[in-house]
Protein backbone atom coordinates (compact mmCIF):
# COMPACT_ATOMS: atom_id res chain seq x y z
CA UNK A 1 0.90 -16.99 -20.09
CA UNK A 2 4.64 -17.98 -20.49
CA UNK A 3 7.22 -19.16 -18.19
CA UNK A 4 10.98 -17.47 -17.70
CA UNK A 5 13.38 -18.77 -19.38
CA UNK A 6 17.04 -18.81 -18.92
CA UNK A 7 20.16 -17.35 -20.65
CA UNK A 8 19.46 -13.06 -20.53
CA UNK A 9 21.52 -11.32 -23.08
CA UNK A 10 23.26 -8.15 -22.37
CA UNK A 11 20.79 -5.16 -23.42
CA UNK A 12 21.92 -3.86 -26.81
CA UNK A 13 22.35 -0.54 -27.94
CA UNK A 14 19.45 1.04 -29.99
CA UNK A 15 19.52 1.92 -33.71
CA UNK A 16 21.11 5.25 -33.98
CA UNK A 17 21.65 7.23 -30.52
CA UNK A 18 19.24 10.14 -30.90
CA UNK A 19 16.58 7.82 -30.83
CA UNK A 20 13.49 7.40 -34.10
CA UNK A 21 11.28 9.66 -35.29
CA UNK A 22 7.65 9.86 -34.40
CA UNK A 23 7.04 8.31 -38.23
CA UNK A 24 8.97 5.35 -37.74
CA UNK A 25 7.89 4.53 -34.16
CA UNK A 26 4.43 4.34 -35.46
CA UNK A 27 4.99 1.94 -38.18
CA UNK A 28 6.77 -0.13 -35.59
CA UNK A 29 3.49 0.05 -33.21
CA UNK A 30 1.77 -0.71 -36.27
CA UNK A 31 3.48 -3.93 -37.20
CA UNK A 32 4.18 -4.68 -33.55
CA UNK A 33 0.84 -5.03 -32.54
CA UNK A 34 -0.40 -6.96 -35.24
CA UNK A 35 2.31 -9.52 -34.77
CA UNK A 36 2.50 -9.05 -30.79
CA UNK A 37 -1.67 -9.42 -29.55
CA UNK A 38 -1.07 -12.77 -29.43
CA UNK A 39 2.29 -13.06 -28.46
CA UNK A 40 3.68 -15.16 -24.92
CA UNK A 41 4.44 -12.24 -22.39
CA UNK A 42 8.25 -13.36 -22.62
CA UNK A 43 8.02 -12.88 -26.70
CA UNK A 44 6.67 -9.33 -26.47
CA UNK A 45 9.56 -8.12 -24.52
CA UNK A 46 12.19 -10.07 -26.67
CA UNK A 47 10.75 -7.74 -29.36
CA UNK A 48 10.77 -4.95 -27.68
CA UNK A 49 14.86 -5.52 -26.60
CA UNK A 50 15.63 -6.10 -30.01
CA UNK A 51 13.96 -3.40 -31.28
CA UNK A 52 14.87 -0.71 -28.74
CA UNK A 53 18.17 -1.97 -26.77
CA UNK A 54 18.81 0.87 -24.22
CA UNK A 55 15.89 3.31 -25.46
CA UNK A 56 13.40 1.17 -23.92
CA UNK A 57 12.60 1.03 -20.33
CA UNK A 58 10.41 -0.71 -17.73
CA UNK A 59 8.47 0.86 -15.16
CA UNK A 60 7.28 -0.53 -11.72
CA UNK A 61 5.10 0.84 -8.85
CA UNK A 62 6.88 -2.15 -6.86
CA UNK A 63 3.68 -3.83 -6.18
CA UNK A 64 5.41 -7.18 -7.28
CA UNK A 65 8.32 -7.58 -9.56
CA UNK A 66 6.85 -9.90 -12.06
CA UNK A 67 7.48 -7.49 -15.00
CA UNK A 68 10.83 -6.81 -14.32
CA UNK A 69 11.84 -10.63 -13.18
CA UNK A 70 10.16 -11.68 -16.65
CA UNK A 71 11.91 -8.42 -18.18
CA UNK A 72 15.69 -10.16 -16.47
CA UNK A 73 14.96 -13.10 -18.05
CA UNK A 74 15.49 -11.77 -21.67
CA UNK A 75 18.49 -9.40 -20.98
CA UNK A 76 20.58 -7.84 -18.26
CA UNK A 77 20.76 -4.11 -16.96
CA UNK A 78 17.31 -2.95 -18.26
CA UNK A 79 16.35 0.15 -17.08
CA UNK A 80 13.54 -0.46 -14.16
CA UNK A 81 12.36 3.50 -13.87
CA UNK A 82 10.31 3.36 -10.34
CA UNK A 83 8.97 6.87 -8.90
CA UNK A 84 9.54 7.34 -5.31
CA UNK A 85 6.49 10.02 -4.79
CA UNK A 86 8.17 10.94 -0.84
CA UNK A 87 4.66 9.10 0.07
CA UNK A 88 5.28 5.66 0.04
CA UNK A 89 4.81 2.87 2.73
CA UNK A 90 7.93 1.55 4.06
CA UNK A 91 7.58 -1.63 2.60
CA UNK A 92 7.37 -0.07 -1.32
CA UNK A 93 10.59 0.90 -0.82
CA UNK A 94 11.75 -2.29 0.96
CA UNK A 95 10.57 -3.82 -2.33
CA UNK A 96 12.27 -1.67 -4.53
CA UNK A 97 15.91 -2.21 -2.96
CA UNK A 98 14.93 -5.78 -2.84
CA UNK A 99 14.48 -5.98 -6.93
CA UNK A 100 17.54 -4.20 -7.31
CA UNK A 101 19.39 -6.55 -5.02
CA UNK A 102 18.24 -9.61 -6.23
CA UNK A 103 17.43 -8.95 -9.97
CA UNK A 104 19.60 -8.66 -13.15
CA UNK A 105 17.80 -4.90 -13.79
CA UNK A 106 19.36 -1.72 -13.44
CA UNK A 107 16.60 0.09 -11.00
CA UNK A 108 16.19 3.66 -11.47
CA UNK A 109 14.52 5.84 -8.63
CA UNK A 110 12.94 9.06 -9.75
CA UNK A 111 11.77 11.90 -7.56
CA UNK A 112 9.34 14.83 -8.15
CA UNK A 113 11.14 18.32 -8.77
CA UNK A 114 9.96 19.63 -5.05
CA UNK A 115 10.25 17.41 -1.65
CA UNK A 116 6.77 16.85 -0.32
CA UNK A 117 8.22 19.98 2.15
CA UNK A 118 8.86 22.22 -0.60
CA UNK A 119 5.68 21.28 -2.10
CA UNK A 120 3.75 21.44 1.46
CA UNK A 121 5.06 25.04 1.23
CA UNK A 122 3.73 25.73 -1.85
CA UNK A 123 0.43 24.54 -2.19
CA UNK A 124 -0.28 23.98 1.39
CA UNK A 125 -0.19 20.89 3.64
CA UNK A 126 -1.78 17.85 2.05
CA UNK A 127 -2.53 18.45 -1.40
CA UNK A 128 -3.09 15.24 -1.99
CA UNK A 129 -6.28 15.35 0.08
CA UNK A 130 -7.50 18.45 -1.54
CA UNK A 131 -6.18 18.00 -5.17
CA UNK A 132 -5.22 14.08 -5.71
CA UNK A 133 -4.98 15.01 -9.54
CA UNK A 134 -2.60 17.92 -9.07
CA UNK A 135 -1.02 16.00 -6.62
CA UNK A 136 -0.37 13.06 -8.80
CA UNK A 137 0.15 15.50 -11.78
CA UNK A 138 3.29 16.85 -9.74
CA UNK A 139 4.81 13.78 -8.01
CA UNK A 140 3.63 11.26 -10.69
CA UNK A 141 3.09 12.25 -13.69
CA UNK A 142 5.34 15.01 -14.53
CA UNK A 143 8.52 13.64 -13.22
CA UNK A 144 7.72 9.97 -15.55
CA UNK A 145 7.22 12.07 -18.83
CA UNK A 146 10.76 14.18 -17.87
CA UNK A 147 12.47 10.74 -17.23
CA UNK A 148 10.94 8.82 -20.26
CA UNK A 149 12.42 11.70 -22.50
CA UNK A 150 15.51 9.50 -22.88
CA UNK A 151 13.66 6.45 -24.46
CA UNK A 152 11.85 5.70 -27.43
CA UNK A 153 9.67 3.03 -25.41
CA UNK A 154 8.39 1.83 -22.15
CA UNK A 155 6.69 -1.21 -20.58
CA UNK A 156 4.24 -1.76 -18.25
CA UNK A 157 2.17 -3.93 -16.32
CA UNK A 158 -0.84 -3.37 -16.90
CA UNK A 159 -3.55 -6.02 -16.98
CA UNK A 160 -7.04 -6.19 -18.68
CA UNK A 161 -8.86 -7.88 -15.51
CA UNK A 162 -7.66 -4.68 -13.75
CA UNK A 163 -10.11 -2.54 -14.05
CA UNK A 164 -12.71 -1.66 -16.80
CA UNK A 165 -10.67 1.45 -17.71
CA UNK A 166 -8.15 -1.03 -18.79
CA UNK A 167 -10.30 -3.86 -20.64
CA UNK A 168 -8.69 -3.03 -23.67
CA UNK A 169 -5.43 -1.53 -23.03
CA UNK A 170 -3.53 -3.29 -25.96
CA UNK A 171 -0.35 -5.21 -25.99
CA UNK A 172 1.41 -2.99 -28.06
CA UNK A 173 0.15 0.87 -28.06
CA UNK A 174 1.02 4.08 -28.67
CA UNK A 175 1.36 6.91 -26.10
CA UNK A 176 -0.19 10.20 -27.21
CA UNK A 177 0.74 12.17 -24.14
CA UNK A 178 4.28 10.24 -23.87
CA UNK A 179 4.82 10.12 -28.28
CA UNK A 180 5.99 6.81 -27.23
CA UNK A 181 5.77 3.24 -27.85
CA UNK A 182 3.89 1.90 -24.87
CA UNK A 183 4.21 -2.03 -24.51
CA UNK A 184 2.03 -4.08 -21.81
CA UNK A 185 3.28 -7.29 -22.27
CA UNK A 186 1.15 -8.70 -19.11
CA UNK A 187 -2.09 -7.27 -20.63
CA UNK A 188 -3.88 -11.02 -21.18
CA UNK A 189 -2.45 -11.87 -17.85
CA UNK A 190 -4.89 -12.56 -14.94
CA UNK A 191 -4.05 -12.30 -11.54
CA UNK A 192 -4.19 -16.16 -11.02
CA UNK A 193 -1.31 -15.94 -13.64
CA UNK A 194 0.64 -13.20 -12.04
CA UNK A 195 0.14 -15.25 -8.90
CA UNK A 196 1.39 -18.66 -10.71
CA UNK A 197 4.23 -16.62 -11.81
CA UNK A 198 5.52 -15.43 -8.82
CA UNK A 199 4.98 -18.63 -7.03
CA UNK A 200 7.22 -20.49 -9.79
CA UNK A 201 9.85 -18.08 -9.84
CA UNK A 202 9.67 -16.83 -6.17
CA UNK A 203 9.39 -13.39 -7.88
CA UNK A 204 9.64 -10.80 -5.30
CA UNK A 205 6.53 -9.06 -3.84
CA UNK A 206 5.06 -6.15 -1.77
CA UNK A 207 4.54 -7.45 1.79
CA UNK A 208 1.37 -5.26 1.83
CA UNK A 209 -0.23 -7.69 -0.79
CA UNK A 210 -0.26 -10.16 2.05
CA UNK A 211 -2.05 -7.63 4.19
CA UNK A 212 -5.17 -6.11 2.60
CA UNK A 213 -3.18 -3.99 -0.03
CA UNK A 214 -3.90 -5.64 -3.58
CA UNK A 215 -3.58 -2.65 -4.96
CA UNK A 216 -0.79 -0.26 -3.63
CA UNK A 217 -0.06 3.18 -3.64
CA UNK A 218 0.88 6.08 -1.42
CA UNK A 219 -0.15 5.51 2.19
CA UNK A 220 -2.28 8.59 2.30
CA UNK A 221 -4.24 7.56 -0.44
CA UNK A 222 -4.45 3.59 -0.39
CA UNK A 223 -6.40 1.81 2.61
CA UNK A 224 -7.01 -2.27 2.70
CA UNK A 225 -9.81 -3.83 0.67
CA UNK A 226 -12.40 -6.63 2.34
CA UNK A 227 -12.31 -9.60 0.97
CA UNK A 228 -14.49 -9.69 -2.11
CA UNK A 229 -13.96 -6.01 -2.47
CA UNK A 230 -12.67 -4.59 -6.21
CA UNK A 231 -8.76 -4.97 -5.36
CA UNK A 232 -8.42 -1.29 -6.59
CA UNK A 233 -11.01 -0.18 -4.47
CA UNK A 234 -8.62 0.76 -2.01
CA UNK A 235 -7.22 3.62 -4.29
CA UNK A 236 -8.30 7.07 -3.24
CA UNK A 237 -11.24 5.84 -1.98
CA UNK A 238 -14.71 8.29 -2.05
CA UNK A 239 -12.94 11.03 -4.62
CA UNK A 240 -13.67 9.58 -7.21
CA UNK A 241 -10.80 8.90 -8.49
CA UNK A 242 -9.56 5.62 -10.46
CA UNK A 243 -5.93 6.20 -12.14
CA UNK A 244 -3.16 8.72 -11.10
CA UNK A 245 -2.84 10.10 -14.54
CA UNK A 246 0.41 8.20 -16.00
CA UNK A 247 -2.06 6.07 -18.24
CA UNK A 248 -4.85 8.65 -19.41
């Protein structure tokens, strides 16, 4: 784990403005994660700003800010992409306005192509409790891969305690689905370390982790966990179901 330190730079501008080709951002994976597995969390992201500038954003669900705090530390105005589904709780979105307030990131909100009206009207009332996937597919997935189009890489927070799914997510990737560079920088983290993190830096959080919610998605499809309980076994509980499809 590494601690924050001080003195952001402004985000550069990225080699060339049309972005690399699929050729060269493999090579870069390549040499990245050789170099990077090892890396403090704070180190992985330096590489990533110098190596991307502006074609590399940062995506949060708003569960806590650590990523994008730790993100602040190394340089100003990066792009925070956050998708507001039109199902979160009230206090994911108090969250998000909170990191945007407080933090040195420039937050992007990004919204599916159809209201949850339009798409009520469409598929009928509640997809999400007759087709989570397509449901996810549609206010999830689809609207991250149009918004990613504009960067060459992205960051996220995944964590290899997480889940088994994720046990070997490494810490620098590439995205099949995306043709991205896909950076994790927290991936070695554990949750005592997120939790040390936050503490430290009084890094902003969702209220609902203080409430049964370690693991937080949208309302109709995230209930509290007992204590003891996996924390993501609050996630579309009795479907089935483990990820939303942004990271298959």
């Amino acid at each position: 784990m590494t601690t924050a330190g001080t003195g952001a730079a402004r985000l550069p501008m990225a080699a060339g403005t049309g972005g690399r080709s699929e050729t060269e951002l493999r090579r870069l994976v390549r040499h990245g994660g050789a170099a990077l597995e090892s890396a403090p969390a704070q180190d992985i992201i330096m590489w990533a700003v110098a190596t991307f500038g502006r074609r590399l954003a940062i995506t949060s669900s708003m569960n806590d800010a650590v990523l994008a705090h730790l993100a602040s530390t190394v340089a100003t105005d990066i792009d925070v992409v956050f998708l507001d589904t039109g199902y979160h709780f009230a206090e994911t979105i108090e969250t998000r306005d909170t990191v945007a307030a407080t933090l040195s990131v420039n937050v992007v909100t990004v919204t599916a192509d159809q209201t949850v009206a339009e798409q009520d009207a469409a598929y009928g009332k509640d997809l999400f409790a007759r087709d989570p996937d397509l449901c996810c597919a549609l206010r999830k997935v689809r609207p991250l891969e149009d918004q990613l189009a504009g960067y060459d890489a992205w960051a996220t927070g995944l964590r290899r305690d997480e889940t088994h799914d994720r046990a070997d997510v490494p810490v620098v990737g590439w995205d099949r689905t995306k043709r991205k560079v896909k950076f994790s920088p927290l991936a070695r983290w554990s949750a005592q370390d997120v939790e040390h993190y936050i503490r430290e830096f009084g890094v902003p959080v969702n209220p609902l982790q203080h409430d049964g919610y370690p693991s937080i998605g949208c309302w109709p499809c995230t209930r509290r966990v007992a204590p003891g309980e996996d924390p993501r076994g609050g996630r579309w509980a009795g479907t089935g179901k483990t990820e939303c499809g942004i990271h298959q």
